[in-house]
Protein backbone atom coordinates (compact mmCIF):
# COMPACT_ATOMS: atom_id res chain seq x y z
CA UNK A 1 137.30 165.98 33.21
CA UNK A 2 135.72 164.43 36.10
CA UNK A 3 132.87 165.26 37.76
CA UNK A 4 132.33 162.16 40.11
CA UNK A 5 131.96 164.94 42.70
CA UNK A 6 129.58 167.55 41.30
CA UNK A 7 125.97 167.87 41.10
CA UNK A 8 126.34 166.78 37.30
CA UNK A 9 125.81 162.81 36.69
CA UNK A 10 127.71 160.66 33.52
CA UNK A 11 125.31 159.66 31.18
CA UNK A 12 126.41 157.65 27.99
CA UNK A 13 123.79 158.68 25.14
CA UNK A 14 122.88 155.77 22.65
CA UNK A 15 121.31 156.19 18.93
CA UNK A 16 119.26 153.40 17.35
CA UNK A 17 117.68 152.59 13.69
CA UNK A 18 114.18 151.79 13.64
CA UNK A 19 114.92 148.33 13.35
CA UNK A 20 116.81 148.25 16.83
CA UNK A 21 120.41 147.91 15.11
CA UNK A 22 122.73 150.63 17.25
CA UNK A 23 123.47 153.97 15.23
CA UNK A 24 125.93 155.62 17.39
CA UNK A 25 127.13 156.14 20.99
CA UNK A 26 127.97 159.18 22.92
CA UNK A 27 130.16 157.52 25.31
CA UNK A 28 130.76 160.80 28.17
CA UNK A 29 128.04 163.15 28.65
CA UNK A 30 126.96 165.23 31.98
CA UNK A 31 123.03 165.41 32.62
CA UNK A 32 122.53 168.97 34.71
CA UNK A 33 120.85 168.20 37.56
CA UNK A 34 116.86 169.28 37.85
CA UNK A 35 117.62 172.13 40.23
CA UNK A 36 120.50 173.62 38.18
CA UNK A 37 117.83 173.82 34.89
CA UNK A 38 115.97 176.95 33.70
CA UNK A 39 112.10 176.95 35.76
CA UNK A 40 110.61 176.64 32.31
CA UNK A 41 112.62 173.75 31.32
CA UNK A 42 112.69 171.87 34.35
CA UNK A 43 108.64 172.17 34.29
CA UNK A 44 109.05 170.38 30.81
CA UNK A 45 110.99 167.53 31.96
CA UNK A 46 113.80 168.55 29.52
CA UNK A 47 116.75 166.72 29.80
CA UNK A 48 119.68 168.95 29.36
CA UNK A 49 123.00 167.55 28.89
CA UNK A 50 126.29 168.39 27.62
CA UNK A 51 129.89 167.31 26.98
CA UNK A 52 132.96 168.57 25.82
CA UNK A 53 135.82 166.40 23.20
CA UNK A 54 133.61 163.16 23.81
CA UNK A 55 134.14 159.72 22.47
CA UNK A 56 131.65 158.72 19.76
CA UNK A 57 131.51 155.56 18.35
CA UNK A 58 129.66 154.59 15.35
CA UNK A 59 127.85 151.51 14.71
CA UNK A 60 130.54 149.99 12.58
CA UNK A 61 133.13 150.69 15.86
CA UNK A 62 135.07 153.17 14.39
CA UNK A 63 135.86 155.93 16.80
CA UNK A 64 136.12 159.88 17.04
CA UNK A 65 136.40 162.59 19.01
CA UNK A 66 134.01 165.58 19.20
CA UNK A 67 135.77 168.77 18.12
CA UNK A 68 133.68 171.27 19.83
CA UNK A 69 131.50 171.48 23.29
CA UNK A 70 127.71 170.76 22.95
CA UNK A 71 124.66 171.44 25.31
CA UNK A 72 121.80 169.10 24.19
CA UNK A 73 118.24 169.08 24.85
CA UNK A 74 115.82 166.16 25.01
CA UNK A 75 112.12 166.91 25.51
CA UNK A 76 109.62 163.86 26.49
CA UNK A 77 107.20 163.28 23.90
CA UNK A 78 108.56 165.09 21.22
CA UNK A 79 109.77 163.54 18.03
CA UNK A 80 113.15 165.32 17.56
CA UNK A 81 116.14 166.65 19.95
CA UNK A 82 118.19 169.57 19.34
CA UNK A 83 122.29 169.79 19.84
CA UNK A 84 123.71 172.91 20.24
CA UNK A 85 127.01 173.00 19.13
CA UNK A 86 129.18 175.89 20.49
CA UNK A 87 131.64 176.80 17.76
CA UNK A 88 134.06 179.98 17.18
CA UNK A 89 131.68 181.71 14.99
CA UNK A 90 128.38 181.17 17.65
CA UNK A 91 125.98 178.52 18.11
CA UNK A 92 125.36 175.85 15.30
CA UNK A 93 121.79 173.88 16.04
CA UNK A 94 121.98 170.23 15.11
CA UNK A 95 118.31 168.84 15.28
CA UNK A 96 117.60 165.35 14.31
CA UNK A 97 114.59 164.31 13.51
CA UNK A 98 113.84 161.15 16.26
CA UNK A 99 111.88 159.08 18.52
CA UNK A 100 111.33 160.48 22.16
CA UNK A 101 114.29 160.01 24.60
CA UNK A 102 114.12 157.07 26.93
CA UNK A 103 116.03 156.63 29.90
CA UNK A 104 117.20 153.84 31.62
CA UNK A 105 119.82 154.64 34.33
CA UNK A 106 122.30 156.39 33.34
CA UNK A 107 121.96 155.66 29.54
CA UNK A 108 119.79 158.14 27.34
CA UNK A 109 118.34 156.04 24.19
CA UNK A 110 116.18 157.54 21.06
CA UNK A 111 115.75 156.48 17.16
CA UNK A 112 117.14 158.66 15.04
CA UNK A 113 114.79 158.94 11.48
CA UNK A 114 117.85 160.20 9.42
CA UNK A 115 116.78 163.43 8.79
CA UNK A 116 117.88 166.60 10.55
CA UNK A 117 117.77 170.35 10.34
CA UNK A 118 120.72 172.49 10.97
CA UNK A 119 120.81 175.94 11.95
CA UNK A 120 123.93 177.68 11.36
CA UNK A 121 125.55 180.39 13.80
CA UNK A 122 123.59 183.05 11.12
CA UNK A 123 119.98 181.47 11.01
CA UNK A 124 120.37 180.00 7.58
CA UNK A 125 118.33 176.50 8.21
CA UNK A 126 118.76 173.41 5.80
CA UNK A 127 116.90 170.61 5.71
CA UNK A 128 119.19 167.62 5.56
CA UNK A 129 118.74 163.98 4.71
CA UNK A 130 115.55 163.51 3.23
CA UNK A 131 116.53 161.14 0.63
CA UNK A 132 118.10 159.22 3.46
CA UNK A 133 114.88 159.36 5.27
CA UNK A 134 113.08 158.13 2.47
CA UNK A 135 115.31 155.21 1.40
CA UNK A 136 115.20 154.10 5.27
CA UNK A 137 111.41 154.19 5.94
CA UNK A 138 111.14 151.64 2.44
CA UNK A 139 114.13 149.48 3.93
CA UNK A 140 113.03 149.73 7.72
CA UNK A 141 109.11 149.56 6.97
CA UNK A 142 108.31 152.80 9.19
CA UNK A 143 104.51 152.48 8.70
CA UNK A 144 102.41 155.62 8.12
CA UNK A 145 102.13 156.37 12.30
CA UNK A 146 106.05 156.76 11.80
CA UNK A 147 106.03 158.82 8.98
CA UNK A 148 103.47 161.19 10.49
CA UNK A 149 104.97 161.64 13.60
CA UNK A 150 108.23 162.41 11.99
CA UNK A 151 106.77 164.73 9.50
CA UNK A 152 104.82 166.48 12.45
CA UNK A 153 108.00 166.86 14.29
CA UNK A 154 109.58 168.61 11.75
CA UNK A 155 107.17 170.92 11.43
CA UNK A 156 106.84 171.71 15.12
CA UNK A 157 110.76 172.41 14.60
CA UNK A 158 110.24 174.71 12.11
CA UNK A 159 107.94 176.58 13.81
CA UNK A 160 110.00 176.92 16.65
CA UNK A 161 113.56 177.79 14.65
CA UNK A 162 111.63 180.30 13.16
CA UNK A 163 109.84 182.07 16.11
CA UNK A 164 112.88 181.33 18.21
CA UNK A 165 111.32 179.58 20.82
CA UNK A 166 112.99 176.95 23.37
CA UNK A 167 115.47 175.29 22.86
CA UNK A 168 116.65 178.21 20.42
CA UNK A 169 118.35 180.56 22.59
CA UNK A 170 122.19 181.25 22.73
CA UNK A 171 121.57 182.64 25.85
CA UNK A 172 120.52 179.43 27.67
CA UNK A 173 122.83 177.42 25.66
CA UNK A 174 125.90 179.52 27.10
CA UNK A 175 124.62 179.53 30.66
CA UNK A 176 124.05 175.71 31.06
CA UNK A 177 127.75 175.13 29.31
CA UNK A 178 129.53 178.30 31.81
CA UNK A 179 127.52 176.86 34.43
CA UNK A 180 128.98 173.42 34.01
CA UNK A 181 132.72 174.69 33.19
CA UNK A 182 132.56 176.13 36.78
CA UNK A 183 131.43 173.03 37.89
CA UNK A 184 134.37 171.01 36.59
CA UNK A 185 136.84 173.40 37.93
CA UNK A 186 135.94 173.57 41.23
């Protein structure tokens, strides 16, 4: 789908290790523009963006496809993001635990910390990854400021999965994704 034309702008969406090796690489994503976001996000700074079937390529170059369309949200500051994943059966949350976004053009970077918290489409949440987490902050030397601001984010993600707050609503996740769709058929 192109969208040269629209109000949305390609961004390619890049995931690093600590130690600045390249985890993986969103190659066509669609940043929704500041005056198409929610008031309360766009007084956040959130980044919203979203794509549909996208190219993803790992660090070792092998490629894949995304299977299903996904509105993510990137918050300054704030030591995880949250992909919402818009399946058949409702909205699975994919929340990795990570360094706050940078951007630099039209490229969205972060560190991912390995582990992640899922929400599936019911509101069953799982931790995932810790062991990963824990092998990787020996290996990578994350240092204790690391570990606490990991540890803090995931707690500030708890807290939100389980009062619902931002960016946990269907609601908003199906508007910015309709919104778009209209977009691209225009």
């Amino acid at each position: 789908m192109s969208r040269a034309d629209g109000p949305y702008r390609k961004y390619v969406i890049k995931s690093f290790k600590h130690d600045g090796s390249l985890h993986r690489v969103w190659l066509e994503n669609w940043r929704v523009p500041d005056d198409l976001l929610h008031p309360r996000h766009a007084a956040q700074a959130v980044w919203v963006v979203l794509n549909d079937h996208t190219t993803i390529v790992e660090a070792d170059g092998k490629e894949w496809v995304s299977r299903v369309p996904a509105v993510s949200f990137f918050m300054p500051e704030r030591w995880y993001n949250v992909v919402a994943l818009i399946e058949d059966k409702g909205i699975r949350y994919y929340c990795n635990l990570a360094s706050p976004p940078y951007r630099y053009g039209n490229v969205l970077t972060y560190i991912d910390y390995d582990l992640d918290v899922v929400v599936m489409p019911g509101g069953a949440v799982h931790e995932l990854d810790r062991d990963e987490f824990l092998l990787h902050k020996e290996e990578y030397r994350y240092g204790e400021a690391v570990e606490n601001q990991v540890e803090s984010g995931l707690q500030e993600l708890l807290d939100k999965i389980t009062n619902k707050d931002f960016p946990f609503g269907d609601a908003e996740v199906y508007h910015y994704y309709e919104q778009w769709k209209k977009t691209a058929e225009r």
